[in-house]
C-alpha atoms as a PDB file:
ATOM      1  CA  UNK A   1     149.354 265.838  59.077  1.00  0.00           C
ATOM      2  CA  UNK A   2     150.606 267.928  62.241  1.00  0.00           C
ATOM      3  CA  UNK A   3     152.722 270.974  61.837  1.00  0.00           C
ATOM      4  CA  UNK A   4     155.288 268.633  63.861  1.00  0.00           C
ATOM      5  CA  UNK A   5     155.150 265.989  61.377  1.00  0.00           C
ATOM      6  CA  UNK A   6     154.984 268.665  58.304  1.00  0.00           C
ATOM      7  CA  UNK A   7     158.747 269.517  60.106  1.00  0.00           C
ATOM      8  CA  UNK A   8     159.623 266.359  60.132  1.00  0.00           C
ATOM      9  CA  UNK A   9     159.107 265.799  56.330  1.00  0.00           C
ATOM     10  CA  UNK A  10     160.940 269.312  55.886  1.00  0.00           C
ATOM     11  CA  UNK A  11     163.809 267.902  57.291  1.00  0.00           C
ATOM     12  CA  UNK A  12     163.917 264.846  55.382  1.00  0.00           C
ATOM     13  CA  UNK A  13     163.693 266.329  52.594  1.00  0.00           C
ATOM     14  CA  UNK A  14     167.150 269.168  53.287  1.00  0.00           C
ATOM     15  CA  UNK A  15     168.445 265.801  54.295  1.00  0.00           C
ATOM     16  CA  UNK A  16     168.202 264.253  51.562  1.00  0.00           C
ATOM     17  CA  UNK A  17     169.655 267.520  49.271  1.00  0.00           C
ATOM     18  CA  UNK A  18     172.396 267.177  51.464  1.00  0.00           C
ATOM     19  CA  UNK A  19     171.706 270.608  53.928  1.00  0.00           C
ATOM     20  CA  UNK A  20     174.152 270.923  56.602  1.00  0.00           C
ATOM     21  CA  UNK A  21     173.715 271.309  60.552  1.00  0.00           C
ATOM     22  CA  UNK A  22     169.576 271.030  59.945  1.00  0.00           C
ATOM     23  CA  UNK A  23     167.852 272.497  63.749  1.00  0.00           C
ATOM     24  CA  UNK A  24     164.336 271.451  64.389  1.00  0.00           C
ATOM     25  CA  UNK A  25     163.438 273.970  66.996  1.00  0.00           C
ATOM     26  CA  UNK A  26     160.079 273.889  68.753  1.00  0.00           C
ATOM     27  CA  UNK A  27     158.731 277.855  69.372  1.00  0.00           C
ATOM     28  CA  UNK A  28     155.145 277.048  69.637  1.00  0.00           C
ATOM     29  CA  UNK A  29     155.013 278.126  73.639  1.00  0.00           C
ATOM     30  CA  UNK A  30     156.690 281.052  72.867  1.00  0.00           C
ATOM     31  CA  UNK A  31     155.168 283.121  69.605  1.00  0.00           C
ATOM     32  CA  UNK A  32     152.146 283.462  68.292  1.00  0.00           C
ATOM     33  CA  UNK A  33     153.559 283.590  64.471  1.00  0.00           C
ATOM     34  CA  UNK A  34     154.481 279.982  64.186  1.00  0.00           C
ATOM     35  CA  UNK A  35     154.985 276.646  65.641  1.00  0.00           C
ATOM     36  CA  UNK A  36     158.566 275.584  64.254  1.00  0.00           C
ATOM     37  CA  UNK A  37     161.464 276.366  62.940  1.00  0.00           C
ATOM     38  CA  UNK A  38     163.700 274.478  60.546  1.00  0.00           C
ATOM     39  CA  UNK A  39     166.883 275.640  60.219  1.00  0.00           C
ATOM     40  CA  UNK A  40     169.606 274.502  57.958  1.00  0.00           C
ATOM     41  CA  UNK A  41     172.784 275.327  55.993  1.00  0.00           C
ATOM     42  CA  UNK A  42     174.107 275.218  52.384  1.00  0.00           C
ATOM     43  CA  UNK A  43     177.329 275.743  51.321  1.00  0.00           C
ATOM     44  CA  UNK A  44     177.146 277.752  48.029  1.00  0.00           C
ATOM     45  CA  UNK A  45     174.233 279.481  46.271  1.00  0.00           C
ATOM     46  CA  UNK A  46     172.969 277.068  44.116  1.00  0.00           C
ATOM     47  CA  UNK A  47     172.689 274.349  46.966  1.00  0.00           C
ATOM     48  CA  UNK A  48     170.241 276.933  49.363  1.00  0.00           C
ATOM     49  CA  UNK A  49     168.236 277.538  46.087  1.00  0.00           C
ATOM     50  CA  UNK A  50     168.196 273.334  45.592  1.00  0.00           C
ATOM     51  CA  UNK A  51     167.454 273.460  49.233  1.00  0.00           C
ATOM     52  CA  UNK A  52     164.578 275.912  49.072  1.00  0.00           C
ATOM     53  CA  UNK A  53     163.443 274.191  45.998  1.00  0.00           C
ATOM     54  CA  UNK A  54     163.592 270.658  47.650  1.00  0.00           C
ATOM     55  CA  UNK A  55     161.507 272.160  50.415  1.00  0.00           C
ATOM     56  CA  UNK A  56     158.724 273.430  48.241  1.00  0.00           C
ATOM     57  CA  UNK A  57     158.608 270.126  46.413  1.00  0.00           C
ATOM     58  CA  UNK A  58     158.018 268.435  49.111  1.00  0.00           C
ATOM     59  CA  UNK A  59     155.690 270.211  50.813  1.00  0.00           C
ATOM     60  CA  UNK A  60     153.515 270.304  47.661  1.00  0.00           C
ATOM     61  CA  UNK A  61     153.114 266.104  47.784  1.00  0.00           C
ATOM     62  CA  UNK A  62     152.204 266.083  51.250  1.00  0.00           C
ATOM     63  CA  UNK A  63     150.232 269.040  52.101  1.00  0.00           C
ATOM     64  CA  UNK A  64     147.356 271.648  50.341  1.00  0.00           C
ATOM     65  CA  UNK A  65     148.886 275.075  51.736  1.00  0.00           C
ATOM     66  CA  UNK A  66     151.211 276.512  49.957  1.00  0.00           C
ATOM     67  CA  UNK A  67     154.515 277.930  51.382  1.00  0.00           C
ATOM     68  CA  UNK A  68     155.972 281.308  50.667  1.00  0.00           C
ATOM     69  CA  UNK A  69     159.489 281.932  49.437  1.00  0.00           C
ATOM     70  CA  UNK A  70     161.060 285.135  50.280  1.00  0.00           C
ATOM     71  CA  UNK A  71     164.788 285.773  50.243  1.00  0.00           C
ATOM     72  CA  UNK A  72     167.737 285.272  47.642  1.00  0.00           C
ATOM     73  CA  UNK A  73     170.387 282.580  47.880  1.00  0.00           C
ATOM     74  CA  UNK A  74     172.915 285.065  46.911  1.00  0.00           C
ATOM     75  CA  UNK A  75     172.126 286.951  49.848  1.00  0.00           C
ATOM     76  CA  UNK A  76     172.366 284.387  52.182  1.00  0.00           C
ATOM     77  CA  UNK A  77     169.012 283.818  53.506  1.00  0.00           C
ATOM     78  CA  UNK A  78     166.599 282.187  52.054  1.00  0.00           C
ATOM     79  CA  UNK A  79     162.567 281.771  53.902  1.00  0.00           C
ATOM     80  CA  UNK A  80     159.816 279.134  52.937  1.00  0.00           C
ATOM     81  CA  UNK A  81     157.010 280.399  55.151  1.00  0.00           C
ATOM     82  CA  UNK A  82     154.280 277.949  56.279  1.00  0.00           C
ATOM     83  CA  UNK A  83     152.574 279.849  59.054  1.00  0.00           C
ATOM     84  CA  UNK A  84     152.981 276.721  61.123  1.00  0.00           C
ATOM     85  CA  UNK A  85     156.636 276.066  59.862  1.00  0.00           C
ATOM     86  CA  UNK A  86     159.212 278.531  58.588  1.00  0.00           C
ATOM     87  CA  UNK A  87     161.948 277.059  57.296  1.00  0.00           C
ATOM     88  CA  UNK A  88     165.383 279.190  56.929  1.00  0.00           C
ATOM     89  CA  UNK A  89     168.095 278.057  54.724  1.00  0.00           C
ATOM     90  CA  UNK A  90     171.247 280.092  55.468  1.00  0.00           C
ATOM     91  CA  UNK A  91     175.066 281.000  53.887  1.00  0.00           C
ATOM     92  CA  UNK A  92     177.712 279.890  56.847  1.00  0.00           C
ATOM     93  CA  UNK A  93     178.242 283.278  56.986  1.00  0.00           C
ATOM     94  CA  UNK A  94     174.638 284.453  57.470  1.00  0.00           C
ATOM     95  CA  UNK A  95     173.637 281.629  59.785  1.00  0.00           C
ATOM     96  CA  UNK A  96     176.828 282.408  61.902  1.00  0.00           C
ATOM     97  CA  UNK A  97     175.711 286.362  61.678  1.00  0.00           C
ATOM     98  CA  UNK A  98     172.169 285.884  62.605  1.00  0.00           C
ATOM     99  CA  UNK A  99     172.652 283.164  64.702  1.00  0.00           C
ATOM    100  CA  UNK A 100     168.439 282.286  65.292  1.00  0.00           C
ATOM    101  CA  UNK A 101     169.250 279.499  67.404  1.00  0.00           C
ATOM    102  CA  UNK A 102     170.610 281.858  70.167  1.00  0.00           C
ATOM    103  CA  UNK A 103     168.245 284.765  69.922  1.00  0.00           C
ATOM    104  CA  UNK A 104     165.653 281.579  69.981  1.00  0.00           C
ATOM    105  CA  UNK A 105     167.250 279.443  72.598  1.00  0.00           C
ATOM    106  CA  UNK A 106     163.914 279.283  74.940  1.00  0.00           C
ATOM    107  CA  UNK A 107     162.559 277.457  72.507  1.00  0.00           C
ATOM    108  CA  UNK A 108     163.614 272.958  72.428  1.00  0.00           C
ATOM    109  CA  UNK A 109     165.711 271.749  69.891  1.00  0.00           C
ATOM    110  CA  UNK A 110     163.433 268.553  69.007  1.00  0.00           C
ATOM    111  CA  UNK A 111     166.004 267.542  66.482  1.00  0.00           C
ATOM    112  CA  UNK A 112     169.689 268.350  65.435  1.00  0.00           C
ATOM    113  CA  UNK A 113     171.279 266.669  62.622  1.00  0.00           C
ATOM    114  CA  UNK A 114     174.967 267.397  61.506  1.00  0.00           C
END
């Protein structure tokens, strides 16, 4: 499976836990730390830790590597690092604040979904 295809399955999968205003960004032509981004909101606590643990499931059925969680949901921010995929799973509020798809915006949105 391609990291692009590993994104794709990422995003099905905050799809179907309902996430909220899921990015797809492609960064691989501009860092050297990964390939993509997945970015996506949830509107309480319990749905980015649902999110996060959606994400993990996933991953496990269709790929060996393991991701790495880092982050709280009652912070705001939570990370499932892939090396080749990082997926971040935001609060309104901390999405809004940090706001990766400007600092990012070189890279190409592949894929919005609202």
């Amino acid at each position: 499976m391609t990291p692009l295809e590993f994104a794709r399955e990422i995003v099905n999968a905050l799809e179907d836990k309902k996430g909220e205003d899921i990015v797809l960004m492609d960064l691989k032509d501009l860092v050297v730390f990964t390939d993509y981004f997945v970015i996506c909101t949830g509107t309480s606590d319990r749905m980015l830790d649902a999110l996060a643990d959606s994400v993990l499931d996933r991953s496990g059925k269709v790929r060996e590597h393991k991701g790495r969680k880092e982050g709280l949901a009652r912070d705001g921010w939570v990370v499932v690092d892939y090396g080749d995929v990082v997926v971040h799973l935001f609060s309104p509020d901390q999405r809004e604040y940090y706001d990766l798809e400007e600092l990012w915006s070189e890279g190409k949105v592949l894929l919005r979904v609202q």
